[in-house]
Protein backbone atom coordinates (compact mmCIF):
# COMPACT_ATOMS: atom_id res chain seq x y z
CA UNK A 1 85.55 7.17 169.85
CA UNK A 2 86.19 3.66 170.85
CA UNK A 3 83.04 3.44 172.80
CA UNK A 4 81.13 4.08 169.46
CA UNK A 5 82.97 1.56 167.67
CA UNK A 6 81.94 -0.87 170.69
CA UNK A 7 78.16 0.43 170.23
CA UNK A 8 78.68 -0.25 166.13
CA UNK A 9 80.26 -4.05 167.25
CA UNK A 10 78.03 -5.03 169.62
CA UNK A 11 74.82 -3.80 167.43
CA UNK A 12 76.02 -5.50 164.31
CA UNK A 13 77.04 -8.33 166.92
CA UNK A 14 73.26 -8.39 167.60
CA UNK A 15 71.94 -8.24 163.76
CA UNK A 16 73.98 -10.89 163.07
CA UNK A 17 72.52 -13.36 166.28
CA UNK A 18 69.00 -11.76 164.90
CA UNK A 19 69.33 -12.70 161.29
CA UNK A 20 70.90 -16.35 162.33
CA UNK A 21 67.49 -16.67 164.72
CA UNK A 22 65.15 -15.99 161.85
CA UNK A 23 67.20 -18.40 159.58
CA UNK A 24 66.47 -20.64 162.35
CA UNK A 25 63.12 -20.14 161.96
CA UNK A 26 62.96 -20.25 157.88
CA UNK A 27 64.87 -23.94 158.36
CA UNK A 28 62.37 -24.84 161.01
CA UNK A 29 59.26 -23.77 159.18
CA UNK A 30 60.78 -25.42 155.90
CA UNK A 31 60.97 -28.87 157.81
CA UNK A 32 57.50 -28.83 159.05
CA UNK A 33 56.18 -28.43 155.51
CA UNK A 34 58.58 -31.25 154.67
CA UNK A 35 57.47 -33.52 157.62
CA UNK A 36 53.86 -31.99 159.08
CA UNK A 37 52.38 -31.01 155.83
CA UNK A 38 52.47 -27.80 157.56
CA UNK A 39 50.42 -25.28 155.10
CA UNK A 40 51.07 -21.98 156.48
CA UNK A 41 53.99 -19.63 153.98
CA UNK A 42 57.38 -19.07 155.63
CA UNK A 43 57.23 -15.81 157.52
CA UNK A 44 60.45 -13.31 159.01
CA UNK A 45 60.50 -10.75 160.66
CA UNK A 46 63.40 -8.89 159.39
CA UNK A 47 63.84 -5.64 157.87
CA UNK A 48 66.05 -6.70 155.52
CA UNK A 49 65.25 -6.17 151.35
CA UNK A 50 66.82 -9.40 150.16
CA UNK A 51 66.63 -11.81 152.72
CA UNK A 52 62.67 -10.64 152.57
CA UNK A 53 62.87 -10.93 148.78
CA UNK A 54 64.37 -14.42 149.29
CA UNK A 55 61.28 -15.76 150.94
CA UNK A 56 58.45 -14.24 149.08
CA UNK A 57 60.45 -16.38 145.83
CA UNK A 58 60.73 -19.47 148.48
CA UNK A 59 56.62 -19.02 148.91
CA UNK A 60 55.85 -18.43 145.82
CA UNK A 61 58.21 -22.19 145.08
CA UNK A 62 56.07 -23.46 147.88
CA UNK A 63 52.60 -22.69 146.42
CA UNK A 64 53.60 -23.85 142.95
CA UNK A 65 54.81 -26.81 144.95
CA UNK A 66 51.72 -27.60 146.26
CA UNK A 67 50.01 -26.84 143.15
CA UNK A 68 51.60 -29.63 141.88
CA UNK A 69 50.90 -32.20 144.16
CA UNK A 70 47.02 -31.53 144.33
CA UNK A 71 47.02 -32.03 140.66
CA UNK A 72 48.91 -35.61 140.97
CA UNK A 73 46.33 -36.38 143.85
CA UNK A 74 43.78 -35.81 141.65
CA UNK A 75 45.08 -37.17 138.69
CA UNK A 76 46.17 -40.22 140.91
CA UNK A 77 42.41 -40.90 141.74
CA UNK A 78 41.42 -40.06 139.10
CA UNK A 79 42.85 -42.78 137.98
CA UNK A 80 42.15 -45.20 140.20
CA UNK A 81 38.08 -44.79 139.76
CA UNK A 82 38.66 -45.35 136.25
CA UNK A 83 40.45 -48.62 136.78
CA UNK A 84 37.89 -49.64 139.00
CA UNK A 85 35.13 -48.86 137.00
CA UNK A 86 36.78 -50.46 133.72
CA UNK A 87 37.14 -53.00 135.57
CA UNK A 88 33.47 -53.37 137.03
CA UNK A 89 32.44 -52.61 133.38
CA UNK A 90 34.12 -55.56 132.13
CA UNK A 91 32.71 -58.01 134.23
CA UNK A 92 29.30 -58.09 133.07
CA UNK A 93 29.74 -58.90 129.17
CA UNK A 94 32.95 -61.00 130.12
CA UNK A 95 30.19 -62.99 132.32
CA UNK A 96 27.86 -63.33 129.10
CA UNK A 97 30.26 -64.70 127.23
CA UNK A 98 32.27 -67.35 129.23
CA UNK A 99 27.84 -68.46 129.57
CA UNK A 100 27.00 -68.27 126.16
CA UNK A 101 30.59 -70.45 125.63
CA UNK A 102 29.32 -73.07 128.52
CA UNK A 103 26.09 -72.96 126.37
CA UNK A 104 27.81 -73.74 123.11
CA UNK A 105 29.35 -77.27 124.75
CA UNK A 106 26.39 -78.67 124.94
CA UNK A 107 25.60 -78.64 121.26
CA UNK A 108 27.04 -80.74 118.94
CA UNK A 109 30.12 -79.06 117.52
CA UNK A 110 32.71 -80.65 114.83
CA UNK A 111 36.33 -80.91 116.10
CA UNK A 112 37.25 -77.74 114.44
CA UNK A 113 34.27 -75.91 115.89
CA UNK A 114 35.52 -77.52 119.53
CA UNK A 115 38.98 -76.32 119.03
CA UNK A 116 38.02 -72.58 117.78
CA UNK A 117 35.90 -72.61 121.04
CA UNK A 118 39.02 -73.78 123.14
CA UNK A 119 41.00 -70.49 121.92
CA UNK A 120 38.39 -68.29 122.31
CA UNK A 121 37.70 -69.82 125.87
CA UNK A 122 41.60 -69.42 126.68
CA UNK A 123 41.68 -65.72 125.48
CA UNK A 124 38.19 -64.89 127.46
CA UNK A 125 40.25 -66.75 130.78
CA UNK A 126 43.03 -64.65 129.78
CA UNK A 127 40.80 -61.42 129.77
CA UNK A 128 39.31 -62.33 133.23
CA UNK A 129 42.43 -62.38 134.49
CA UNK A 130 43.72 -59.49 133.15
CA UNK A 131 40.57 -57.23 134.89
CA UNK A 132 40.54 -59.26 138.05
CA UNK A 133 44.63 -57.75 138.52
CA UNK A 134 43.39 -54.33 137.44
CA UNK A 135 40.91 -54.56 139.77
CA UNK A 136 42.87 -55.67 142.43
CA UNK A 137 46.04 -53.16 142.11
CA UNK A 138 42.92 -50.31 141.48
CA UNK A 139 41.69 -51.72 144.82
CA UNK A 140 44.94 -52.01 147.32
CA UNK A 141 46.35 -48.69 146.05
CA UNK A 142 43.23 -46.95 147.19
CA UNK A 143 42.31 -49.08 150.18
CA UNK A 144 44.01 -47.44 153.01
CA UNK A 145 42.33 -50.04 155.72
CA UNK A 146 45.31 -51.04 158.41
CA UNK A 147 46.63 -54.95 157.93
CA UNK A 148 44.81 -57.74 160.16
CA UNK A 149 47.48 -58.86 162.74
CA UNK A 150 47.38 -62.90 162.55
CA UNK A 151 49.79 -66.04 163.56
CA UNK A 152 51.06 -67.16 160.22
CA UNK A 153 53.02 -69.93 158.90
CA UNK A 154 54.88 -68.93 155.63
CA UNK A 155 55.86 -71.88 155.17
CA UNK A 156 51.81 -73.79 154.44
CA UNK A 157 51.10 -71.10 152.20
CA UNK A 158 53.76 -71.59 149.97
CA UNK A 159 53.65 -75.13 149.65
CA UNK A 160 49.59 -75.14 149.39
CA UNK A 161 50.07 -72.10 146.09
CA UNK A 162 53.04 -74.37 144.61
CA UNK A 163 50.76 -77.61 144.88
CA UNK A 164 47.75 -75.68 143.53
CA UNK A 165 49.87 -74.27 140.71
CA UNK A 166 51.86 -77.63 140.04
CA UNK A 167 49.96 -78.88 136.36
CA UNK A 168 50.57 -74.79 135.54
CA UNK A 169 54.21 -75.48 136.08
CA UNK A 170 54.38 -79.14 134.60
CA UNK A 171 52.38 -78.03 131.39
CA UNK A 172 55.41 -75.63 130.95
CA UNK A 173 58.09 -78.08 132.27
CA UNK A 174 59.26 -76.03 135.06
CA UNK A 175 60.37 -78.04 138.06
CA UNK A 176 59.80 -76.06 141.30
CA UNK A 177 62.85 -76.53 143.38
CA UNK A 178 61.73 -76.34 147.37
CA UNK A 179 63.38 -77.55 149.96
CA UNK A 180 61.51 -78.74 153.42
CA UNK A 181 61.60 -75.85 155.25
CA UNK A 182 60.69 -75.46 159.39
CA UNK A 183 57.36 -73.90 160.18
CA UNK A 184 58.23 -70.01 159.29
CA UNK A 185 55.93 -68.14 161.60
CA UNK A 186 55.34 -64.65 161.65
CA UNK A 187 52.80 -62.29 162.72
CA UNK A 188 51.48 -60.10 159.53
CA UNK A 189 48.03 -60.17 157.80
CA UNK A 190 47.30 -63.53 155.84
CA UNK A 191 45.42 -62.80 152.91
CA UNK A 192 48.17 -59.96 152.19
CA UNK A 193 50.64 -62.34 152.21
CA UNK A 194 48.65 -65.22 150.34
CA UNK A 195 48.40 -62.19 147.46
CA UNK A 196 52.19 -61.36 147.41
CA UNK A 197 53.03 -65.68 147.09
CA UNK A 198 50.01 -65.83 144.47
CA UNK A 199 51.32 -63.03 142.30
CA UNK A 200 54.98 -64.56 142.54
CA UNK A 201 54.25 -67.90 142.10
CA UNK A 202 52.03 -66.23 138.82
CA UNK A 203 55.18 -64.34 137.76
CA UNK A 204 57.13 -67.39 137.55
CA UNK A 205 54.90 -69.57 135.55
CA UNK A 206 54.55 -66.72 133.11
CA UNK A 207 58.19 -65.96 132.45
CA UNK A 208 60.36 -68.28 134.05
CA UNK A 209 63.00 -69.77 131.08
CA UNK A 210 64.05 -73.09 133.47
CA UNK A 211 63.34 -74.63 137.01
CA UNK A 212 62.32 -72.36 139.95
CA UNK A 213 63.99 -72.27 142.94
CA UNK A 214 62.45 -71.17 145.94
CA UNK A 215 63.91 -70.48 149.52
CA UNK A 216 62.70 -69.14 153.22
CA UNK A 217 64.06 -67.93 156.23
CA UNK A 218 64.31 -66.11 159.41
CA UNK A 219 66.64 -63.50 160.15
CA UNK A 220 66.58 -61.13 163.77
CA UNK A 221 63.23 -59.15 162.76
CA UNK A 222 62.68 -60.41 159.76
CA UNK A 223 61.21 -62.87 157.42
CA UNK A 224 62.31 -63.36 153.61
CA UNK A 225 60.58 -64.62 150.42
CA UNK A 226 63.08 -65.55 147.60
CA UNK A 227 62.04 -67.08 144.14
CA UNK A 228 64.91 -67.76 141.57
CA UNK A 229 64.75 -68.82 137.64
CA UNK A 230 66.68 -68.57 134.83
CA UNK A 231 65.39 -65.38 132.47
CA UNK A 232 66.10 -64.83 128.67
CA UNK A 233 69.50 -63.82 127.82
CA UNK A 234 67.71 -62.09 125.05
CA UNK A 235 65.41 -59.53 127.02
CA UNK A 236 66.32 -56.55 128.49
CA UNK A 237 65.26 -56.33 132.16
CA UNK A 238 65.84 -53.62 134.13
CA UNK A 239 65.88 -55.19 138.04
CA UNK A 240 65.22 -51.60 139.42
CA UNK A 241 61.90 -51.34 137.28
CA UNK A 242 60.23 -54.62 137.52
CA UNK A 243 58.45 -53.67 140.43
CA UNK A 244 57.24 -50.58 138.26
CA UNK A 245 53.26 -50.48 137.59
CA UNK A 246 53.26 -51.19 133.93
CA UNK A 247 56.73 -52.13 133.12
CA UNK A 248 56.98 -55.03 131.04
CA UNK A 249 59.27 -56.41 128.99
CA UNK A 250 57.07 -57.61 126.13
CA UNK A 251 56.04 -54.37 124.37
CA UNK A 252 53.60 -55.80 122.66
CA UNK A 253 51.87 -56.71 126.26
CA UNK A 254 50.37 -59.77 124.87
CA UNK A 255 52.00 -61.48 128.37
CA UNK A 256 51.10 -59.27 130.77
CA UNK A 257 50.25 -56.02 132.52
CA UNK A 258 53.55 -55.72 134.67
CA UNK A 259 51.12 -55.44 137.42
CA UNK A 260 51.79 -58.52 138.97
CA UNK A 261 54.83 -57.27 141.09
CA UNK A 262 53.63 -54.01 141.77
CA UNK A 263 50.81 -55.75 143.75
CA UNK A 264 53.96 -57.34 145.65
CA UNK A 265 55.88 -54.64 146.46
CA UNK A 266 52.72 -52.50 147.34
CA UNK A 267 51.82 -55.28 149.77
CA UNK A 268 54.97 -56.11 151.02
CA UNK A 269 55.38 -52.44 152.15
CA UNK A 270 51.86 -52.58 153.45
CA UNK A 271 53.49 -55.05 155.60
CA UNK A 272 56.03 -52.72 156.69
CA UNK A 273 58.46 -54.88 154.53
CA UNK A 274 59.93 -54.19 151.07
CA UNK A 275 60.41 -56.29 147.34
CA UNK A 276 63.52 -56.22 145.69
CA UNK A 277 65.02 -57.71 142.12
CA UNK A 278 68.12 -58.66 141.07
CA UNK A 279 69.91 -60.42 137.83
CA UNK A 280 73.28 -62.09 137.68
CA UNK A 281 74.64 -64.77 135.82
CA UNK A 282 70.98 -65.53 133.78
CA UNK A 283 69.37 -66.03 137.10
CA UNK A 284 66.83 -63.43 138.60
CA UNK A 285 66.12 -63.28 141.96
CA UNK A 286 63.01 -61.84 143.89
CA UNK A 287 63.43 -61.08 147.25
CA UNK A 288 60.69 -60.15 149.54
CA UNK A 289 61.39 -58.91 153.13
CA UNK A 290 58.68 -59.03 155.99
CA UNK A 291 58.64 -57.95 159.22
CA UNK A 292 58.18 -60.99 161.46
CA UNK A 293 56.33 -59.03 164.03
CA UNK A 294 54.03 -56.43 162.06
């Protein structure tokens, strides 16, 4: 008798180390889907109704799964060509126009007829602005070309955007606080990081409510990017969205696209780095992290 019950132990003993080895396998093949983009459905080899049962339902989750993410792929180019081509479509009249308004200088125009054409050219500058950051967030999300490895000073190219942006910034009475910094050098790709201080240096001219302060510095492995102004007490900014494609603030979007920092934190993590925002006491902060050897 006992030697039975020893045969009944030792086999159950043995279905037991069998099912935990094809769980094994289950977790393993789960984590290469995860991690691989490993295609193939989960597959056991027990003969067991419900754990079978179990994962036909966890393949059929899986196919729905992936479903669902070649539908965003294609939805997410999809969107991308249109961008681009709105953009390339835009180009061409926008062209025509800022001529036919070069054109119109010449003539001999009354003040009123000089100051309607200063509006219109504003609003047309406006417009080319807006397509050219379309075009250019349309352009990095799809471009999947590797950054150019370069010797870089952080420090020249901020100072050279704030000096080429300084009547933008005195026209709205901001005084751009920066300190004398130490050549910052990293190694990174320059015309990435030229875009990220363009689009900040933008962002602050457009919405800063007092003086900008900027900083720069060197920690370990890393280099960091900070620009600080006051904000409206009266707007509701969300520092976790800001980075957001789209998110703005104005509703009316007669500021912006909220495109601006997306193109910073795309390139930033391009970089290998990230771009972070954060508001306390009427001050936000933009911090962008870069790795000082890409």
């Amino acid at each position: 008798m006992w030697i039975v019950a020893i045969v009944v132990i030792v086999g159950l003993l043995f279905y037991i180390f069998y099912i935990q080895r094809q769980l094994r396998l289950m977790n393993i093949q789960l984590s290469q889907r995860l991690h691989e983009q490993y295609t193939q459905p989960i597959s056991v080899e027990l003969l067991n109704k419900e754990v079978n049962e179990l994962v036909a339902n966890i393949n059929r989750v899986l196919i729905e799964s992936q479903k669902s993410r070649m539908y965003i792929k294609r939805e997410e180019k999809y969107y991308k060509e249109m961008i681009s081509n709105i953009s390339h479509d835009f180009r061409t009249p926008l062209t025509a126009i800022k001529g036919y308004q070069q054109m119109l200088l010449k003539e001999p125009l009354t003040e009123k007829q000089l100051a309607k054409l200063e509006v219109a050219q504003k609003h047309v500058g406006r417009l080319e602005q807006l397509v050219e950051t379309f075009f250019e967030y349309s352009y990095l999300h799809s471009n999947d070309e590797k950054p150019k490895k370069a010797r870089i000073n952080i420090s020249n190219i901020v100072f050279e955007e704030i000096a080429g942006a300084f009547a933008q910034f005195e026209e709205k009475g901001i005084v751009v606080n920066l300190p004398k910094f130490e050549p910052l050098i990293i190694h990174s790709d320059e015309e990435m990081l030229l875009r990220i201080v363009q689009n900040l240096v933008r962002n602050s001219i457009m919405h800063a409510q007092g003086d900008v302060t900027i900083k720069l510095w060197l920690e370990e492995e890393h280099a960091y990017i900070c620009f600080q102004n006051p904000i409206d007490e009266n707007i509701q900014l969300n520092p976790n969205q800001l980075f957001d494609r789209f998110y703005t603030s104005d509703n009316s979007r007669r500021k912006n696209t909220g495109l601006g920092l997306s193109i910073v934190k795309l390139l930033a993590e391009k970089l290998g780095g990230s771009a972070t925002a954060k508001i306390e006491d009427g001050m936000i902060e933009f911090l962008v992290c870069l790795k000082k050897n890409m």
